[in-house]
Protein backbone atom coordinates (compact mmCIF):
# COMPACT_ATOMS: atom_id res chain seq x y z
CA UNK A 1 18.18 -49.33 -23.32
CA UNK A 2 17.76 -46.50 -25.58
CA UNK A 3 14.52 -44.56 -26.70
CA UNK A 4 14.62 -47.01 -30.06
CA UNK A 5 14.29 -49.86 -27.97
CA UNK A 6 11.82 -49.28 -25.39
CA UNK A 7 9.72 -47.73 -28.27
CA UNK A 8 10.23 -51.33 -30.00
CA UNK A 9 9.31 -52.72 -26.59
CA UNK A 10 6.09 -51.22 -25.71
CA UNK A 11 4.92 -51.66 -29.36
CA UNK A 12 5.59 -55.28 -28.90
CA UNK A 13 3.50 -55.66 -25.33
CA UNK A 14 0.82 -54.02 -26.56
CA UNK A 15 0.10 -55.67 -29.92
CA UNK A 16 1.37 -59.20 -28.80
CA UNK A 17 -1.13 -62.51 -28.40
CA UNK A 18 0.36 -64.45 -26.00
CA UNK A 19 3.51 -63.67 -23.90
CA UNK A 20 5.95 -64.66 -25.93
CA UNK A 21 4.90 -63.19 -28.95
CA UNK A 22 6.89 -61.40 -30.88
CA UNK A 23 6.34 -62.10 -34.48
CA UNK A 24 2.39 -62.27 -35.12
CA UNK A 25 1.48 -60.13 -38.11
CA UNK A 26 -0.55 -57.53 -35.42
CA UNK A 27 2.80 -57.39 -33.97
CA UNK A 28 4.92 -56.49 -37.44
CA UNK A 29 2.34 -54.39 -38.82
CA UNK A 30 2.62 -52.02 -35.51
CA UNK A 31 6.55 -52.15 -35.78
CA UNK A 32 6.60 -51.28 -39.42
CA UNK A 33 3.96 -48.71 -38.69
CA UNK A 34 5.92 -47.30 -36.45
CA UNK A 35 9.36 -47.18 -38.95
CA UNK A 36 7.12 -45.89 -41.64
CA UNK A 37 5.97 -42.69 -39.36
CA UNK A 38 9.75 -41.86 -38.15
CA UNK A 39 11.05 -42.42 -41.65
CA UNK A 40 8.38 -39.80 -42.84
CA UNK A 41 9.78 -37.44 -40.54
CA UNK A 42 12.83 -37.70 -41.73
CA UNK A 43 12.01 -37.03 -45.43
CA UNK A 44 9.97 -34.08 -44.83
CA UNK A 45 12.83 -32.69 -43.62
CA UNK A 46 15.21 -34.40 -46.01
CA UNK A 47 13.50 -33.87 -49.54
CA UNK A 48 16.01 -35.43 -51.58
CA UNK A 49 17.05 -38.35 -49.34
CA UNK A 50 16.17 -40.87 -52.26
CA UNK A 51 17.60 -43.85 -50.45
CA UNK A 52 15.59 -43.34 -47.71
CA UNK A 53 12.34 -42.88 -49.58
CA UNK A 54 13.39 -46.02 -51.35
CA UNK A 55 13.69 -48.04 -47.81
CA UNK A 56 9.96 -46.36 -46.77
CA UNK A 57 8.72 -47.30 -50.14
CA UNK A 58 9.46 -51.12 -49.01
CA UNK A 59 8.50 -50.90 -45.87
CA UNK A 60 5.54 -49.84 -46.60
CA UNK A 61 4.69 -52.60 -49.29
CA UNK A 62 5.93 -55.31 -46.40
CA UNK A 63 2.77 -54.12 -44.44
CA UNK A 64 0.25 -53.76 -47.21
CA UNK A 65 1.43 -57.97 -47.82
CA UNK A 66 1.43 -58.55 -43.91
CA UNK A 67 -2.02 -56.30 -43.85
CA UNK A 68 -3.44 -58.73 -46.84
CA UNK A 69 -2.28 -61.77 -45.14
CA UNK A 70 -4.12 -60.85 -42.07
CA UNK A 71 -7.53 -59.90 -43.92
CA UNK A 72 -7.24 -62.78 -45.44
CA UNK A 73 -6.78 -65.18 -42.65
CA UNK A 74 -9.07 -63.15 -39.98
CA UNK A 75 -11.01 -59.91 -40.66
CA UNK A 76 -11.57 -59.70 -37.05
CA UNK A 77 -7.96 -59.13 -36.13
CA UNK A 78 -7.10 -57.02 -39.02
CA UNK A 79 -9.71 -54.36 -38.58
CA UNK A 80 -8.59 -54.80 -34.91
CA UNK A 81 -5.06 -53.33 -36.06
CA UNK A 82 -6.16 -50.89 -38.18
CA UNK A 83 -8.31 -49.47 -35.84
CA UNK A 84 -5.60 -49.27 -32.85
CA UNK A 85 -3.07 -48.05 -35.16
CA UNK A 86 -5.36 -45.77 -37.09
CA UNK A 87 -3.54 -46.31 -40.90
CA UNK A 88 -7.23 -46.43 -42.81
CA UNK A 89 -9.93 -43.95 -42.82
């Protein structure tokens, strides 16, 4: 396994519901939260990567929806995540 991967891995135990879980928002918020802070490496180090700010640009409007979503459907859960992750003030 590489660093990607148990990275992907640990996110996944520690946000999951059940054992099997692997897709519940809490879980794809934390996974996309976790793309969105390598990718903003990146570009601080690559100004003009365009591409790539285009691909961070969507992944971070595929966790505002997933974010919404989980408001919506339980406040309890989301300000669970947003706490643990720390991605509002």
């Amino acid at each position: 396994m590489d660093v990607v991967e148990l990275n992907k891995n640990t996110i996944i135990q520690k946000f999951r519901r059940h054992d099997s879980d692997t897709g519940s928002p809490e879980v794809q918020v934390a996974l996309l939260t976790s793309r969105i802070k390598l990718l903003t490496e990146h570009l601080k180090v690559h100004k003009k990567d365009f591409d790539s700010r285009r691909g961070l640009l969507m992944l971070v409007g595929q966790r505002r929806r997933l974010l919404d979503f989980l408001k919506r459907e339980d406040e309890k859960r989301y300000v669970k995540v947003i706490r643990e992750l720390g991605i509002r003030k």
